[in-house]
C-alpha atoms as a PDB file:
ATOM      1  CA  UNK A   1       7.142 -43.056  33.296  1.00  0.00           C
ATOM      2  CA  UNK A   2       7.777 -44.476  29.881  1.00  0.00           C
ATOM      3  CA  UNK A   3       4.138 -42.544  28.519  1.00  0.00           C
ATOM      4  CA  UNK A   4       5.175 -39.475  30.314  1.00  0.00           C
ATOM      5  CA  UNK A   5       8.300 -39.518  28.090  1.00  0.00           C
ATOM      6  CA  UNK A   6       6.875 -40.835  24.826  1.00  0.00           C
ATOM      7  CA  UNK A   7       4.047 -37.653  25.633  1.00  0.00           C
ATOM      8  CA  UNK A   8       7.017 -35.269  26.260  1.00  0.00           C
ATOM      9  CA  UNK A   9       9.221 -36.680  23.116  1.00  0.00           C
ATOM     10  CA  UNK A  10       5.773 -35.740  21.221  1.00  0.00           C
ATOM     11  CA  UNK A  11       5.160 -32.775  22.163  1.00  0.00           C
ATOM     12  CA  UNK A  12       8.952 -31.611  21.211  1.00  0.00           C
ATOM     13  CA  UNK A  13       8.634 -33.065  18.097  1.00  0.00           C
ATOM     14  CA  UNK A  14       5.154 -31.077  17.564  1.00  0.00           C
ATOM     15  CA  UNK A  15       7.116 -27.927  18.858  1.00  0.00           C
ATOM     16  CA  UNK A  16       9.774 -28.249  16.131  1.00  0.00           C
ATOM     17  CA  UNK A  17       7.866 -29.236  12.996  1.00  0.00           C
ATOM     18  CA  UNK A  18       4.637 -26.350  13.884  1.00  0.00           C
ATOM     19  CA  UNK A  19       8.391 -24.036  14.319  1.00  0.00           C
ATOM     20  CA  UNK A  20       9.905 -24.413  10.911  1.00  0.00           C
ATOM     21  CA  UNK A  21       6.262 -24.400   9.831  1.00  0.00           C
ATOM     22  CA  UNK A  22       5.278 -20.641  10.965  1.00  0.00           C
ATOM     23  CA  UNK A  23       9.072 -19.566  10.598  1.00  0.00           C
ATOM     24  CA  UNK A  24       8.845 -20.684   6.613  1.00  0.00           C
ATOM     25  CA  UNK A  25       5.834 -18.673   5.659  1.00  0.00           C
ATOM     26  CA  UNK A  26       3.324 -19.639   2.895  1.00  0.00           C
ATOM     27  CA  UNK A  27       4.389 -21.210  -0.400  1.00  0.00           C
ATOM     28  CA  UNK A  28       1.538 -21.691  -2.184  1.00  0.00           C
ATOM     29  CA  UNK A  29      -0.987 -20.606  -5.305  1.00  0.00           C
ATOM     30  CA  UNK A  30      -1.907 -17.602  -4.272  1.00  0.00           C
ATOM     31  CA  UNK A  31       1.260 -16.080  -2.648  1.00  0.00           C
ATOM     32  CA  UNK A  32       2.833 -13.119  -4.028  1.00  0.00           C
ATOM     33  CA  UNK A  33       5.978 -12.201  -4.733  1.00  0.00           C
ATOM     34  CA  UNK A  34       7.529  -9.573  -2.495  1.00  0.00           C
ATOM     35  CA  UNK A  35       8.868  -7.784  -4.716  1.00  0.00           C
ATOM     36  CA  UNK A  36       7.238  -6.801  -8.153  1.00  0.00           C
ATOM     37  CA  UNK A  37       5.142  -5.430 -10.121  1.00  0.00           C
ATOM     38  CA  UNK A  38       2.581  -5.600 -13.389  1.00  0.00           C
ATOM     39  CA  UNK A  39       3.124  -8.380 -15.651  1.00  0.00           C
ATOM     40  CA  UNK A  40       0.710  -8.023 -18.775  1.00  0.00           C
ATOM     41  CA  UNK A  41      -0.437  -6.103 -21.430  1.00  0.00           C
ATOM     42  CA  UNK A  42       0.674  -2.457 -21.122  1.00  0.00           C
ATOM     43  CA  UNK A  43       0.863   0.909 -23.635  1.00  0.00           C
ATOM     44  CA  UNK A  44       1.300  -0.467 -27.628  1.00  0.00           C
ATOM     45  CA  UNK A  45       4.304   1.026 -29.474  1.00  0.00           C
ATOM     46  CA  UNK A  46       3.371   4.333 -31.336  1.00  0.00           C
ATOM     47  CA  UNK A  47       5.057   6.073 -34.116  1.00  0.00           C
ATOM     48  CA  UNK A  48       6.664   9.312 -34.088  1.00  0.00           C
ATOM     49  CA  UNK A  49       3.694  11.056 -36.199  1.00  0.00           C
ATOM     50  CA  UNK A  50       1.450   9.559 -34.138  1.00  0.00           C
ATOM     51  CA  UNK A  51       3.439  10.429 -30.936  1.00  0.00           C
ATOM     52  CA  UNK A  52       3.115  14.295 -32.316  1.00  0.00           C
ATOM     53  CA  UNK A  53      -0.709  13.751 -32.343  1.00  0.00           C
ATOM     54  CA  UNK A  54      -0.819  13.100 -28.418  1.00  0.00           C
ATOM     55  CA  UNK A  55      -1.659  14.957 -25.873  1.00  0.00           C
ATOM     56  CA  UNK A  56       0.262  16.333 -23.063  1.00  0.00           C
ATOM     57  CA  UNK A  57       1.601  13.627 -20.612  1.00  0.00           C
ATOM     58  CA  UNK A  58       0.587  11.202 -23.058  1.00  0.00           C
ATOM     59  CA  UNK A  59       2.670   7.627 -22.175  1.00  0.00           C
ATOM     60  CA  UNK A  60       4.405   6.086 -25.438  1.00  0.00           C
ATOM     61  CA  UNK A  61       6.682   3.554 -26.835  1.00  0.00           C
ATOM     62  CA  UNK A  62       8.776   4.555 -29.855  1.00  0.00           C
ATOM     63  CA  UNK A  63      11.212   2.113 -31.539  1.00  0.00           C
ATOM     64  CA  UNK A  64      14.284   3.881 -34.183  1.00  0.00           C
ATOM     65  CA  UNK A  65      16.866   5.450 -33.677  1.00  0.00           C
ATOM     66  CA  UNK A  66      19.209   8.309 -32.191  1.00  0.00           C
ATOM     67  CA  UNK A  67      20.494  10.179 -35.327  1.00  0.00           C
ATOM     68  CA  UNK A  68      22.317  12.706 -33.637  1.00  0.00           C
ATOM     69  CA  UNK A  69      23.176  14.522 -30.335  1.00  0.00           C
ATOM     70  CA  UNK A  70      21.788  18.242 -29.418  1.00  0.00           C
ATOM     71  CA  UNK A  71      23.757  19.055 -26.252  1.00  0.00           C
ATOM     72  CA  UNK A  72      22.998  18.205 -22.753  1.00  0.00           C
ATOM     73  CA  UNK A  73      20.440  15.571 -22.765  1.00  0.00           C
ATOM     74  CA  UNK A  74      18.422  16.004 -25.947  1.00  0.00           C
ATOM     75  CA  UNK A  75      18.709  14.111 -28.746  1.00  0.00           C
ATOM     76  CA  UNK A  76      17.047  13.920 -32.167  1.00  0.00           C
ATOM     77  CA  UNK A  77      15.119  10.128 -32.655  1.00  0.00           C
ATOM     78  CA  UNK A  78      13.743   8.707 -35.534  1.00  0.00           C
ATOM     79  CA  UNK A  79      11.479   6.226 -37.010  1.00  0.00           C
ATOM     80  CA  UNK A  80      10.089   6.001 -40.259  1.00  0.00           C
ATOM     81  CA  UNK A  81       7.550   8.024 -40.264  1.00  0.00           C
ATOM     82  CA  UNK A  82       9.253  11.222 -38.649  1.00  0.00           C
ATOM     83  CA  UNK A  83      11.663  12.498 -35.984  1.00  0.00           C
ATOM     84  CA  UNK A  84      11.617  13.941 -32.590  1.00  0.00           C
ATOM     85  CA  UNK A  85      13.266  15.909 -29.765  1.00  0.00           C
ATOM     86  CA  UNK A  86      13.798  13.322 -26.817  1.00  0.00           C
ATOM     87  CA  UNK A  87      15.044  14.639 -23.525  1.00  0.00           C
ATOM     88  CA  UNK A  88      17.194  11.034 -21.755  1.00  0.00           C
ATOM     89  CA  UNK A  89      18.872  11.771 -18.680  1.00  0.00           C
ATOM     90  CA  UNK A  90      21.918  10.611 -17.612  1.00  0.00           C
ATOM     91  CA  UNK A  91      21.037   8.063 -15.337  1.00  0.00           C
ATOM     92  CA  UNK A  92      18.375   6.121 -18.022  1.00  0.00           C
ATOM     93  CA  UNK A  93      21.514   5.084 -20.092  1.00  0.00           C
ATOM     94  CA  UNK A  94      22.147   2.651 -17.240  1.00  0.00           C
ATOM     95  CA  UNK A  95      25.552   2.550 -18.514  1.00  0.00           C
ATOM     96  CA  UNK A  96      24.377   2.059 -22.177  1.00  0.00           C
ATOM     97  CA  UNK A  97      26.330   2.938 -25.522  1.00  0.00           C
ATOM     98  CA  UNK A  98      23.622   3.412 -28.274  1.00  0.00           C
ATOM     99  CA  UNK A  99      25.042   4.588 -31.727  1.00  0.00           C
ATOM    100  CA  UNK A 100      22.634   5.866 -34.646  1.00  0.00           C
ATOM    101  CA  UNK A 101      22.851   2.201 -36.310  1.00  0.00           C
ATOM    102  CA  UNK A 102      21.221   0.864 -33.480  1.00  0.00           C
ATOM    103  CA  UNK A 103      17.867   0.054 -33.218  1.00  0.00           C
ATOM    104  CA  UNK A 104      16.015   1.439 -29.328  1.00  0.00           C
ATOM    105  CA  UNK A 105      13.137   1.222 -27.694  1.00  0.00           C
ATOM    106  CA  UNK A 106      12.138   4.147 -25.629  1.00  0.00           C
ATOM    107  CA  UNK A 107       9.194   4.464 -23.245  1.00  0.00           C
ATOM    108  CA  UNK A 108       8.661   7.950 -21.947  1.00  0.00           C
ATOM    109  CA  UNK A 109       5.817  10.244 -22.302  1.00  0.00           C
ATOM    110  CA  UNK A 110       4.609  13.818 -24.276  1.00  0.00           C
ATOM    111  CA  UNK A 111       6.104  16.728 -23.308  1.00  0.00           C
ATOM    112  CA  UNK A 112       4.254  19.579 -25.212  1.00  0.00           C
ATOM    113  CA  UNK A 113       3.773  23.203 -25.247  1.00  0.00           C
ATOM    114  CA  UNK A 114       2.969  26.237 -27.516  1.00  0.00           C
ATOM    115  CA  UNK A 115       5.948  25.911 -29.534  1.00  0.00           C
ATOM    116  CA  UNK A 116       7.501  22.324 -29.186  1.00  0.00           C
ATOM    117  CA  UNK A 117       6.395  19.095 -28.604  1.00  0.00           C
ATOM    118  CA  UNK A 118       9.140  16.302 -27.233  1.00  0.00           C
ATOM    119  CA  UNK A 119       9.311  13.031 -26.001  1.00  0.00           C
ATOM    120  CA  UNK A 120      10.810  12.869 -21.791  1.00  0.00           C
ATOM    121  CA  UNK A 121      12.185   9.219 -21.988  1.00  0.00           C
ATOM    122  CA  UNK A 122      11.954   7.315 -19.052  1.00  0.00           C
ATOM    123  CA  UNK A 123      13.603   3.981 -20.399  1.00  0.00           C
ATOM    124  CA  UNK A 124      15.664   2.987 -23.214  1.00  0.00           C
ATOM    125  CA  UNK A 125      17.077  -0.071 -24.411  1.00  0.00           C
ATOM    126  CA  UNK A 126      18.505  -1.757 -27.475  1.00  0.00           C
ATOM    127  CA  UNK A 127      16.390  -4.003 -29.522  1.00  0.00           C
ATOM    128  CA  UNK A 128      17.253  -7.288 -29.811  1.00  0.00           C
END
């Protein structure tokens, strides 16, 4: 009687610690994140005269400024070596207040056809 309980206290005890096991899930080396994405090197920052040298669909990173508003969602940036239409839409602000003394980065990508070419911005913030 007294091994038949020892065996059954062991075998609980097995249960229980091989349960919190399998209900914890890996935590190790090699595990991934659930949620994520690409951490490393990505597009370099461009200028604007270089940015008007791109292709269509082009990615790019600018860093300058917003001089000025031209209705609706386009506004005029800048940078040192030129300026551009950019097209931000409401929702990339995030809530944002940018003012032409500030300093913004802006990822995005070429928009160009016959007679324009602009910058559709798909992130902005304010450099630090």
């Amino acid at each position: 009687m007294k091994k038949f309980m020892t065996a059954s206290v062991f075998a609980f005890a097995l249960t229980l610690s091989a349960g919190s096991v399998l209900a914890a899930g890996f935590n190790g080396p090699n595990n991934a994140p659930a949620a994520g994405g690409f951490r490393g090197p990505g597009i370099g920052s461009s200028t604007v005269a270089q940015a008007l040298e791109l292709s269509d669909d082009t990615p790019v990173v600018l860093t300058g400024q917003i001089e000025r508003s031209l209705g609706g969602e386009k506004y005029v940036f800048k940078d040192a070596t030129g300026s551009v239409t950019v097209d931000i839409d409401n929702e990339d602000w995030r809530g944002m207040t940018v003012t032409p003394q500030d300093t913004v980065i802006i990822q995005g990508e070429i928009d160009k056809d016959f007679f324009k070419t602009e910058i559709d911005v798909d992130a902005i913030s304010i450099k630090k």
